[in-house]
C-alpha atoms as a PDB file:
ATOM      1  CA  UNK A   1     -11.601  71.945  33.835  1.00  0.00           C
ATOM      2  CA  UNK A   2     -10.680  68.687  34.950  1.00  0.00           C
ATOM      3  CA  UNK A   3      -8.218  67.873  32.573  1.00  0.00           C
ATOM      4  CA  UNK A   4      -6.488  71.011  33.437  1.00  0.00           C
ATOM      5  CA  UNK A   5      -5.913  70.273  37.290  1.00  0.00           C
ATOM      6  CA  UNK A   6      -4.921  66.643  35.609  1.00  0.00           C
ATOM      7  CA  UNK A   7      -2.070  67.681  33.792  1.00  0.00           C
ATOM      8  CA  UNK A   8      -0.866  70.532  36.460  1.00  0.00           C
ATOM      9  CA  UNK A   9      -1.127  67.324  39.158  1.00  0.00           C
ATOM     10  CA  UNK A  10       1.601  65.926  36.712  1.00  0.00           C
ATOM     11  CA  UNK A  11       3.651  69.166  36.435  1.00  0.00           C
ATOM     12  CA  UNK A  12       3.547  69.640  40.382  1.00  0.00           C
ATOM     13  CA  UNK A  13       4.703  66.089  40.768  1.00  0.00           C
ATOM     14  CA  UNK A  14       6.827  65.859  38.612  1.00  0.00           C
ATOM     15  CA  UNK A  15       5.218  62.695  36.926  1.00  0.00           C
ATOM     16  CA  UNK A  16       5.346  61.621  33.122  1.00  0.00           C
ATOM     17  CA  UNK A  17       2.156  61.231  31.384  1.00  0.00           C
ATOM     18  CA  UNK A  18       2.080  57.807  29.728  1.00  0.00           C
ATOM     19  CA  UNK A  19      -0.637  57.224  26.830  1.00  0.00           C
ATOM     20  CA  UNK A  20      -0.734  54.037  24.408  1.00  0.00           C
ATOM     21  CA  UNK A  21       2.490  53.241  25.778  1.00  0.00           C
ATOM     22  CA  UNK A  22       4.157  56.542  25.012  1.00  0.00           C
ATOM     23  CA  UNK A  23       5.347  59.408  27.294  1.00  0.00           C
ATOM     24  CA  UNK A  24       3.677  62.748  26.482  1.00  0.00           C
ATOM     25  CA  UNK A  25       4.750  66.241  27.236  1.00  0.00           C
ATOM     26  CA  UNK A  26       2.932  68.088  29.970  1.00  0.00           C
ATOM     27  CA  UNK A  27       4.019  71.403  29.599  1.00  0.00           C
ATOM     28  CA  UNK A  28       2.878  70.799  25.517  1.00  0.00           C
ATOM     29  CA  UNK A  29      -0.571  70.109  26.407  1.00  0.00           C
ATOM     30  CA  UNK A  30      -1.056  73.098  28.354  1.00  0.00           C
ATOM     31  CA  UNK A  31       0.031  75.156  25.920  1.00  0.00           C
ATOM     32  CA  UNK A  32      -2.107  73.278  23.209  1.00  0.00           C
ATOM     33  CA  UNK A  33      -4.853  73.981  25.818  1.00  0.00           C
ATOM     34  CA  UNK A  34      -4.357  77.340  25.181  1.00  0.00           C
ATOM     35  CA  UNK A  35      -4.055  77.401  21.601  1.00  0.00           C
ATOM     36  CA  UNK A  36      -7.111  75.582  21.211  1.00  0.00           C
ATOM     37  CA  UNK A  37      -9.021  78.296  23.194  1.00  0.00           C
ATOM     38  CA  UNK A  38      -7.089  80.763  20.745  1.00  0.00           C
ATOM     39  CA  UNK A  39      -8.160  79.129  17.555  1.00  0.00           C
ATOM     40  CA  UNK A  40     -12.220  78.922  18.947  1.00  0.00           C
ATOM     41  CA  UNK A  41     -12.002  82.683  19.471  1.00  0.00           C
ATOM     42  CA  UNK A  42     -10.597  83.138  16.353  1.00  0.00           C
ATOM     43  CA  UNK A  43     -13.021  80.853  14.429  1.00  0.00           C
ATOM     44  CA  UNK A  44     -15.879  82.919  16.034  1.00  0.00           C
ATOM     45  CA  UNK A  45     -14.248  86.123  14.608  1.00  0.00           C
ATOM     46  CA  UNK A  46     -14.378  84.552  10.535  1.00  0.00           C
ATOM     47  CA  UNK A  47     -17.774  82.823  11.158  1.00  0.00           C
ATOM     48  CA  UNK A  48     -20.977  84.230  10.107  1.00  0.00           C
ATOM     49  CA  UNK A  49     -24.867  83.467  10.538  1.00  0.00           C
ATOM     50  CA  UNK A  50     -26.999  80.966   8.151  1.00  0.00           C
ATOM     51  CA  UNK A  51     -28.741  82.871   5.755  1.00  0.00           C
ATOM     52  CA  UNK A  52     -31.469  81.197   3.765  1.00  0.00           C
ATOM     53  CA  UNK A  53     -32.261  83.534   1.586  1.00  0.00           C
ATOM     54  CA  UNK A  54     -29.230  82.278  -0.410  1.00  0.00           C
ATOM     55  CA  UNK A  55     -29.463  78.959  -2.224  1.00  0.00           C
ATOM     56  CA  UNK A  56     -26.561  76.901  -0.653  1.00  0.00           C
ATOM     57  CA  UNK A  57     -24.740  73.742  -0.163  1.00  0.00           C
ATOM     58  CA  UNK A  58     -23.755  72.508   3.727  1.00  0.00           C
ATOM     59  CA  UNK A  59     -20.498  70.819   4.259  1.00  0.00           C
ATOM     60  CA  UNK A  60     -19.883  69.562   8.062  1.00  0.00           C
ATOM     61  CA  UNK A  61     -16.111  69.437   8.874  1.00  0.00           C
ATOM     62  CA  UNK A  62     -15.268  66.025  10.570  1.00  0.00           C
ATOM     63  CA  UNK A  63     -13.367  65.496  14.117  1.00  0.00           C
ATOM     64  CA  UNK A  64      -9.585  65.718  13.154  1.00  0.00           C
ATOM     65  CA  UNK A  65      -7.612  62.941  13.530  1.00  0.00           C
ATOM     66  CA  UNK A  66     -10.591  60.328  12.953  1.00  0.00           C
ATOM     67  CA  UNK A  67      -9.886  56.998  11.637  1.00  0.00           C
ATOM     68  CA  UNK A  68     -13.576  56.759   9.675  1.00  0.00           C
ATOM     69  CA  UNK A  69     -12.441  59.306   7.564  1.00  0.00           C
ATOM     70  CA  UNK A  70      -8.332  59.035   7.487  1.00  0.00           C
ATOM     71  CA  UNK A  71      -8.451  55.102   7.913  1.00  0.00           C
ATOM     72  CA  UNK A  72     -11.327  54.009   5.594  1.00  0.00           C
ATOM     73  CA  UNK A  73     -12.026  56.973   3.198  1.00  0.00           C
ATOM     74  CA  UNK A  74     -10.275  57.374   0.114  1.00  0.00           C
ATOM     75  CA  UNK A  75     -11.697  60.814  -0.369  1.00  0.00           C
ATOM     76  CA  UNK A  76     -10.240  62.486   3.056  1.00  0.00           C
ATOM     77  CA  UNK A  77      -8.790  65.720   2.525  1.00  0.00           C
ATOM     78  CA  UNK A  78     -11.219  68.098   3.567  1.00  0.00           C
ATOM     79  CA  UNK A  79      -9.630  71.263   2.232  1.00  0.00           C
ATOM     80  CA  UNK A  80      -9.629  69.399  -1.458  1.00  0.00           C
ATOM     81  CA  UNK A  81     -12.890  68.394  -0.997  1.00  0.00           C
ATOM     82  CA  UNK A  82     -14.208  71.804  -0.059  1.00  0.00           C
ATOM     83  CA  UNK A  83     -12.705  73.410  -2.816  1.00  0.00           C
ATOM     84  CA  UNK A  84     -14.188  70.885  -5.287  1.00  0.00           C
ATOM     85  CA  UNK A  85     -17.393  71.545  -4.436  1.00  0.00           C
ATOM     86  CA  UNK A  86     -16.849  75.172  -4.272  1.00  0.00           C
ATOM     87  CA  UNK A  87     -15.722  74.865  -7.901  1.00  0.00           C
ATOM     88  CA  UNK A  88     -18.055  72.943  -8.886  1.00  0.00           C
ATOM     89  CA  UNK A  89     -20.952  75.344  -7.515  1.00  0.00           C
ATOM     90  CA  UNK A  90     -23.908  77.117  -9.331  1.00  0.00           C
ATOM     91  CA  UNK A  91     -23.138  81.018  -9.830  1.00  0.00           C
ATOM     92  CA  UNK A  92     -24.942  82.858  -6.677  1.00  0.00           C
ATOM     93  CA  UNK A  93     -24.611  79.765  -4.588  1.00  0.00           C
ATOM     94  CA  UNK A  94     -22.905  79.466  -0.744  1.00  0.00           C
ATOM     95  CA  UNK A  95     -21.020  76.894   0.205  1.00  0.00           C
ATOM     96  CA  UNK A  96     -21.792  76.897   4.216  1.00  0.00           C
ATOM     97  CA  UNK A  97     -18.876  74.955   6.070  1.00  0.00           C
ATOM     98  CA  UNK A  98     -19.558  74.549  10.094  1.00  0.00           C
ATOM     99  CA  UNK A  99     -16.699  73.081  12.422  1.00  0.00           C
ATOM    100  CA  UNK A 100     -17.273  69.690  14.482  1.00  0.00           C
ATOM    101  CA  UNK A 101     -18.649  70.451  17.588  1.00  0.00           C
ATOM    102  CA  UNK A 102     -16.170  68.058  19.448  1.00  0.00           C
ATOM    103  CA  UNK A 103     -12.726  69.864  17.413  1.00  0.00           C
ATOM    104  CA  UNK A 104     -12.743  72.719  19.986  1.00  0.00           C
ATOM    105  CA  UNK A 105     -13.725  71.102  23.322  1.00  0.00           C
ATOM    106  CA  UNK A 106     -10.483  68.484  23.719  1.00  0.00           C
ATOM    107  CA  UNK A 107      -9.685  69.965  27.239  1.00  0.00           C
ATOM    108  CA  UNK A 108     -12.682  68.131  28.711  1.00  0.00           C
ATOM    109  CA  UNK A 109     -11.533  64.764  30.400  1.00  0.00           C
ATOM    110  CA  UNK A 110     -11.177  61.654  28.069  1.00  0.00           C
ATOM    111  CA  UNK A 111      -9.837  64.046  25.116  1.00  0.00           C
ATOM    112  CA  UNK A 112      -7.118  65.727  26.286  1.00  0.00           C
ATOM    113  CA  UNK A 113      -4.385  63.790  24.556  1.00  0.00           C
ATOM    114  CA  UNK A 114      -5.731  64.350  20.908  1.00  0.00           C
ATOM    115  CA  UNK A 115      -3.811  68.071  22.319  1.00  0.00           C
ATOM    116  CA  UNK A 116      -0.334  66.697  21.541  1.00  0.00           C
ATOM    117  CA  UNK A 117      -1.620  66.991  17.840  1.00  0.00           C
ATOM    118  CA  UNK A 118      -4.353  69.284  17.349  1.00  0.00           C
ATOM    119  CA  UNK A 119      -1.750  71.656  16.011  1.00  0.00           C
ATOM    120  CA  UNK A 120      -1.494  69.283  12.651  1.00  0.00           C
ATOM    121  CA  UNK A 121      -5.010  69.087  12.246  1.00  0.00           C
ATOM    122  CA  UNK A 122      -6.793  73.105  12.804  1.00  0.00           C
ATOM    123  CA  UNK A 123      -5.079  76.052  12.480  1.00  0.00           C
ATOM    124  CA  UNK A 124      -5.744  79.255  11.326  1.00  0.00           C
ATOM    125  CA  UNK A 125      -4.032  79.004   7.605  1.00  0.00           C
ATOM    126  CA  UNK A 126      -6.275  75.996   7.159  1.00  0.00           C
ATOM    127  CA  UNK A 127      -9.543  78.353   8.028  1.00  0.00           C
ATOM    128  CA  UNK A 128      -8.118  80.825   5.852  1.00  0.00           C
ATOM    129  CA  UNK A 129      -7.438  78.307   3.150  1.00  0.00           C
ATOM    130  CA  UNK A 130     -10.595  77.862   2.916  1.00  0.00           C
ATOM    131  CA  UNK A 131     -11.614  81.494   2.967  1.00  0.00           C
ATOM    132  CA  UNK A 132      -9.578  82.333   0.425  1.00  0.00           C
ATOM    133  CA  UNK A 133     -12.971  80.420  -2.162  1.00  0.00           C
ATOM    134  CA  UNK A 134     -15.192  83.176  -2.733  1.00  0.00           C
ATOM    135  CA  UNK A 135     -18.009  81.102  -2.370  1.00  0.00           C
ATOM    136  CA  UNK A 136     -17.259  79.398   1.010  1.00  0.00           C
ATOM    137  CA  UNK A 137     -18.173  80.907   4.184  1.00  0.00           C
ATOM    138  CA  UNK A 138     -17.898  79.574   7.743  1.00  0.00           C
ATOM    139  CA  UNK A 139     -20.947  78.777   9.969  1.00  0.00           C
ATOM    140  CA  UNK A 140     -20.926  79.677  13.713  1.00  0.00           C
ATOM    141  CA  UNK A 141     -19.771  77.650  16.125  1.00  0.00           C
ATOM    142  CA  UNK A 142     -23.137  77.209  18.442  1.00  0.00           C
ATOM    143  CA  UNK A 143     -25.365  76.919  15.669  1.00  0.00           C
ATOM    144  CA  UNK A 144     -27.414  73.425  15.176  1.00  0.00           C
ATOM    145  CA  UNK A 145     -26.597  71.289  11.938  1.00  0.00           C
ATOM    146  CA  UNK A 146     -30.131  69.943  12.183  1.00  0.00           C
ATOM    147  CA  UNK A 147     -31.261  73.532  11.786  1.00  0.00           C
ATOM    148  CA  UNK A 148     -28.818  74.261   8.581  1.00  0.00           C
ATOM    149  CA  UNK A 149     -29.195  70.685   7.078  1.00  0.00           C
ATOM    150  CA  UNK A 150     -33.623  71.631   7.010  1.00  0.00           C
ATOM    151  CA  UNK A 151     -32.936  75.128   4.931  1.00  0.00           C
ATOM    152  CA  UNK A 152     -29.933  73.918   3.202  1.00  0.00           C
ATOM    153  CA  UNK A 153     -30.410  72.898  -0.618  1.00  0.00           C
ATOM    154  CA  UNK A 154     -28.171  70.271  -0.524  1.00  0.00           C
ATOM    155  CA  UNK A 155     -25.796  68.109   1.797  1.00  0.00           C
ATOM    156  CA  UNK A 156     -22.158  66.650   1.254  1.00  0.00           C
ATOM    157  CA  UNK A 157     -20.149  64.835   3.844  1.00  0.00           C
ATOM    158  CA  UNK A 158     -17.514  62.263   3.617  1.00  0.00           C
ATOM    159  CA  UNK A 159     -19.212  59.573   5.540  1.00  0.00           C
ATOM    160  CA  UNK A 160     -20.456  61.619   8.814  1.00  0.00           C
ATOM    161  CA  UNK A 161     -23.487  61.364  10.757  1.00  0.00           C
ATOM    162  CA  UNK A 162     -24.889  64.359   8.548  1.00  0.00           C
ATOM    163  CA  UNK A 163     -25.296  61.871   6.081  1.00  0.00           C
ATOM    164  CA  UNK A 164     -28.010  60.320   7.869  1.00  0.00           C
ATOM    165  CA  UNK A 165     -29.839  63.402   8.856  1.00  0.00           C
ATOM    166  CA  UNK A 166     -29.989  64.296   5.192  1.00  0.00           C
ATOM    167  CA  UNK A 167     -31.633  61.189   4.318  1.00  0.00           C
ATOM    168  CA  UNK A 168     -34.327  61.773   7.175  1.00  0.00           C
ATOM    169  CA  UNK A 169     -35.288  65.087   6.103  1.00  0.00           C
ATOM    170  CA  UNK A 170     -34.865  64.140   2.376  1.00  0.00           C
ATOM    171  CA  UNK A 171     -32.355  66.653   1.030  1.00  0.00           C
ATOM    172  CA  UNK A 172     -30.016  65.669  -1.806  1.00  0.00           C
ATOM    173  CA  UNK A 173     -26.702  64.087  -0.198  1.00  0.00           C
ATOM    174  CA  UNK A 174     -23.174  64.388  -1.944  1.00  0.00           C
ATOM    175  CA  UNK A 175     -21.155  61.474  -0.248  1.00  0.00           C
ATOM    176  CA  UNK A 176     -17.418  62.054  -0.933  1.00  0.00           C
ATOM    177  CA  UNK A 177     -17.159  58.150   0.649  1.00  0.00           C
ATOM    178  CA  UNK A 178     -19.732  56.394  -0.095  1.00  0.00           C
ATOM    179  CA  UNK A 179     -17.430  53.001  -0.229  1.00  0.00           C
ATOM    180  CA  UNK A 180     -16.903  53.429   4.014  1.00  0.00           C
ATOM    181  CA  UNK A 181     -20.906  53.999   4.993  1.00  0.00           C
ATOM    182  CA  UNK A 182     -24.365  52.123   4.382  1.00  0.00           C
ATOM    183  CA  UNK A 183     -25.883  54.968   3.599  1.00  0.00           C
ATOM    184  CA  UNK A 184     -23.770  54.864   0.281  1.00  0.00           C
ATOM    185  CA  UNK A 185     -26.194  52.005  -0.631  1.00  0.00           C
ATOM    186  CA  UNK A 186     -29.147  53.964  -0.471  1.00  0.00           C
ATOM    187  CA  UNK A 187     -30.965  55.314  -4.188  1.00  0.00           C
ATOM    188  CA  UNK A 188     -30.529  58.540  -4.984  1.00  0.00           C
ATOM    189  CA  UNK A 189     -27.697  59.473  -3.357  1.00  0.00           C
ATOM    190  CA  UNK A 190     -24.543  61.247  -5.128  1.00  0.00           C
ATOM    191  CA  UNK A 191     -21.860  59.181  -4.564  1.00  0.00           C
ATOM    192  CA  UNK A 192     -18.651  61.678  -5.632  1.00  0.00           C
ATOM    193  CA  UNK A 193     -15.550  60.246  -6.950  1.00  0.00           C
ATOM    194  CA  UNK A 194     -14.234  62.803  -9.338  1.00  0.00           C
ATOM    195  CA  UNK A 195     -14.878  66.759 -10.229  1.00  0.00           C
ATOM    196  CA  UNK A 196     -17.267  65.810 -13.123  1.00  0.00           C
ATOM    197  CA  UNK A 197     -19.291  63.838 -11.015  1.00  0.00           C
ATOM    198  CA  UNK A 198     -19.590  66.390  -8.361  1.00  0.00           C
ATOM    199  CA  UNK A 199     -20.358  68.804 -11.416  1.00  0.00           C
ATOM    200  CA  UNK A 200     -22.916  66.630 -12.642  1.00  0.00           C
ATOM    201  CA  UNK A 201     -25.120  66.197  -8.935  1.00  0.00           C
ATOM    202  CA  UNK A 202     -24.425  69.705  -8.418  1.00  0.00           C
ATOM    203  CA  UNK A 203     -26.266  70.697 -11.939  1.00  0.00           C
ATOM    204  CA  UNK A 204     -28.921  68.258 -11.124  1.00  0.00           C
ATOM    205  CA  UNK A 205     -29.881  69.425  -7.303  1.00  0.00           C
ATOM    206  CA  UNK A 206     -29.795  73.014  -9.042  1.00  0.00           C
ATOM    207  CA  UNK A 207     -32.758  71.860 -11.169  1.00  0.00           C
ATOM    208  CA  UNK A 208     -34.550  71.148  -7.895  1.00  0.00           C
ATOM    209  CA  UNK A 209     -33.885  67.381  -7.466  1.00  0.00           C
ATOM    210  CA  UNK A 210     -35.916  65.992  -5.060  1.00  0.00           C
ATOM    211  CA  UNK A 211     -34.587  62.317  -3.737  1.00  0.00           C
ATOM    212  CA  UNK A 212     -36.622  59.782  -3.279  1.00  0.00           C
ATOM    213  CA  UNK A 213     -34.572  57.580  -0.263  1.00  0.00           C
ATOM    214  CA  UNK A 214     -37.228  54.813  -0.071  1.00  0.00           C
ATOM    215  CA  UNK A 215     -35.063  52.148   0.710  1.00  0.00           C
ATOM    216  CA  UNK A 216     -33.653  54.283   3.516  1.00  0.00           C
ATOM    217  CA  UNK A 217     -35.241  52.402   6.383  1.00  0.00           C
ATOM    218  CA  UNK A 218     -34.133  48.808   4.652  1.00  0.00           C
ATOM    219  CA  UNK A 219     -30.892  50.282   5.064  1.00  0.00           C
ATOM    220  CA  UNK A 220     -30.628  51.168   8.599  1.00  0.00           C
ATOM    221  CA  UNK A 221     -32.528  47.417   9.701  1.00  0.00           C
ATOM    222  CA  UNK A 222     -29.953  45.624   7.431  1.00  0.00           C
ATOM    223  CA  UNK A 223     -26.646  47.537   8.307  1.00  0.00           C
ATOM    224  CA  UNK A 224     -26.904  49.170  11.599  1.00  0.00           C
ATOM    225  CA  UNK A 225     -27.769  47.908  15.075  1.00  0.00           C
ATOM    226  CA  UNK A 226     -28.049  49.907  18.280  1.00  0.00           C
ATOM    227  CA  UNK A 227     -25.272  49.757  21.332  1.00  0.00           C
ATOM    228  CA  UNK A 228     -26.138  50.919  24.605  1.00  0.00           C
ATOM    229  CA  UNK A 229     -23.808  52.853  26.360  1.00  0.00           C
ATOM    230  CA  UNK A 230     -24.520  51.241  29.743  1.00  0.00           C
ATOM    231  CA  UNK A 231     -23.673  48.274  28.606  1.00  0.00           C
ATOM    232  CA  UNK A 232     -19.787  46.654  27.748  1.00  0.00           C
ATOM    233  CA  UNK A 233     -20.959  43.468  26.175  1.00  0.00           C
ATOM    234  CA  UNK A 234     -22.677  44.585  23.187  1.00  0.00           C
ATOM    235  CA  UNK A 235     -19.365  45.346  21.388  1.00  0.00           C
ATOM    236  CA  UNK A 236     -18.109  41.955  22.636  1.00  0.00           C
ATOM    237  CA  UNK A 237     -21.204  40.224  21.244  1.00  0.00           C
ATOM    238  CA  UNK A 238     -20.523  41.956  17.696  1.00  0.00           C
ATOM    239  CA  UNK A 239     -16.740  40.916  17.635  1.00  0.00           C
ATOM    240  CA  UNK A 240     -17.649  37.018  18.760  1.00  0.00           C
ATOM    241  CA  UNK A 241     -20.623  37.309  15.799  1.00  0.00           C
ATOM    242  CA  UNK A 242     -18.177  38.602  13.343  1.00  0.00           C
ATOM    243  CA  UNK A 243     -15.430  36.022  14.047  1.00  0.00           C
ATOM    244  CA  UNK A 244     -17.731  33.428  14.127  1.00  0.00           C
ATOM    245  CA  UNK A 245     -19.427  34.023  10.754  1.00  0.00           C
ATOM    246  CA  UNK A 246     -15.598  34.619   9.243  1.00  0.00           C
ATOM    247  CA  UNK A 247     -14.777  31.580  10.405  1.00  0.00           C
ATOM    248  CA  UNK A 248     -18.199  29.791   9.458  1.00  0.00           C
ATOM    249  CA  UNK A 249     -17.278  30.844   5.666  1.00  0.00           C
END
């Protein structure tokens, strides 16, 4: 990998690695390197198929550290949200949890120095934490969350992109942070702030709720806008428009 004939450059030279302003330890990213590799193999050893023969709820895991969800959300703790779901659950019912796709591949170039910390974030006592609720079991690594989020009953996320794809397919959505994403605007969806309310949509989707999302298009026109990643002026343009209309007021 790139990154990893990056940071041995460093070592060979004997060169600090300087990020935000701070000097970072070489030899600490190789060896997070490894123990990121580690901790894929050993999520692949816990994880298990989808199985839709089971009625089930599908929690995505968000990218750890990420300011949308440590930053903005007041619900953030993932293993506390988990388990309050898993409480909360109908008898008979799975509670399908799937790692980010991005958590395991920080060795590529431009992600490397989220290593220095990964250790805080994923390790295996937080898998097993989460193993430890009967009802909760871990979704393969390679497997789509389009693909789950079709069979899957029902759809919680803090404020991820899941949230989204449950409105497009029309499954019922439990957002855990509904303040920090439009989508928290649209009808129908659970917004979660408390055990008995995540009791009370759970009951309800087990009756065979069916959403109705019909202002879900109104959202995305009023609230979301397209960037193009060729481009470096569109986030320029939004900054200038939001100054100017904070300063207009």
């Amino acid at each position: 990998a790139l990154t990893i004939k990056h940071i041995l450059g460093y070592l060979i030279q004997f060169k600090p690695i300087i990020h935000h302003g701070l000097k970072i330890n070489r030899f600490k990213v190789l060896l997070n390197i490894l123990y990121i590799w580690k901790l894929k193999k050993f999520y692949n050893s816990i994880s298990v198929e989808f199985d839709n023969s089971q009625k089930s709820i599908f929690y995505a895991l968000h990218f750890d550290p990420e300011a949308s969800i440590m930053a903005r959300a007041r619900f953030n703790n993932q293993i506390m949200i988990i388990t309050q779901i898993s409480q909360n659950l109908p008898n008979g019912w799975v509670l399908y949890v799937k790692e980010h796709p991005n958590q395991y591949e920080l060795y590529q170039e431009g992600w490397w120095f989220y290593l220095t910390t990964i250790h805080k974030y994923r390790t295996k006592d937080f898998y097993d934490e989460l193993l430890k609720l009967s009802n909760v079991k871990l979704l393969k690594y390679n497997i789509k969350s389009k693909d789950i989020i079709k069979q899957a009953d029902g759809i919680s996320t803090i404020n991820g992109t899941l949230a989204s794809e449950a409105l497009s397919f029309k499954k019922p959505l439990l957002l855990f942070g509904h303040q920090s994403t439009p989508f928290g605007r649209c009808k129908d969806v659970f917004k979660i702030t408390s055990s008995e309310s995540c009791l009370d949509a759970l009951k309800v989707i087990k009756k065979g709720f069916i959403p109705d999302y019909s202002d879900f298009n109104k959202t995305v026109d009023s609230y979301l806008f397209e960037l193009h990643s060729s481009s470096h002026n569109d986030v320029q343009l939004l900054i200038e428009y939001l100054v100017y209309d904070y300063h207009k007021d």
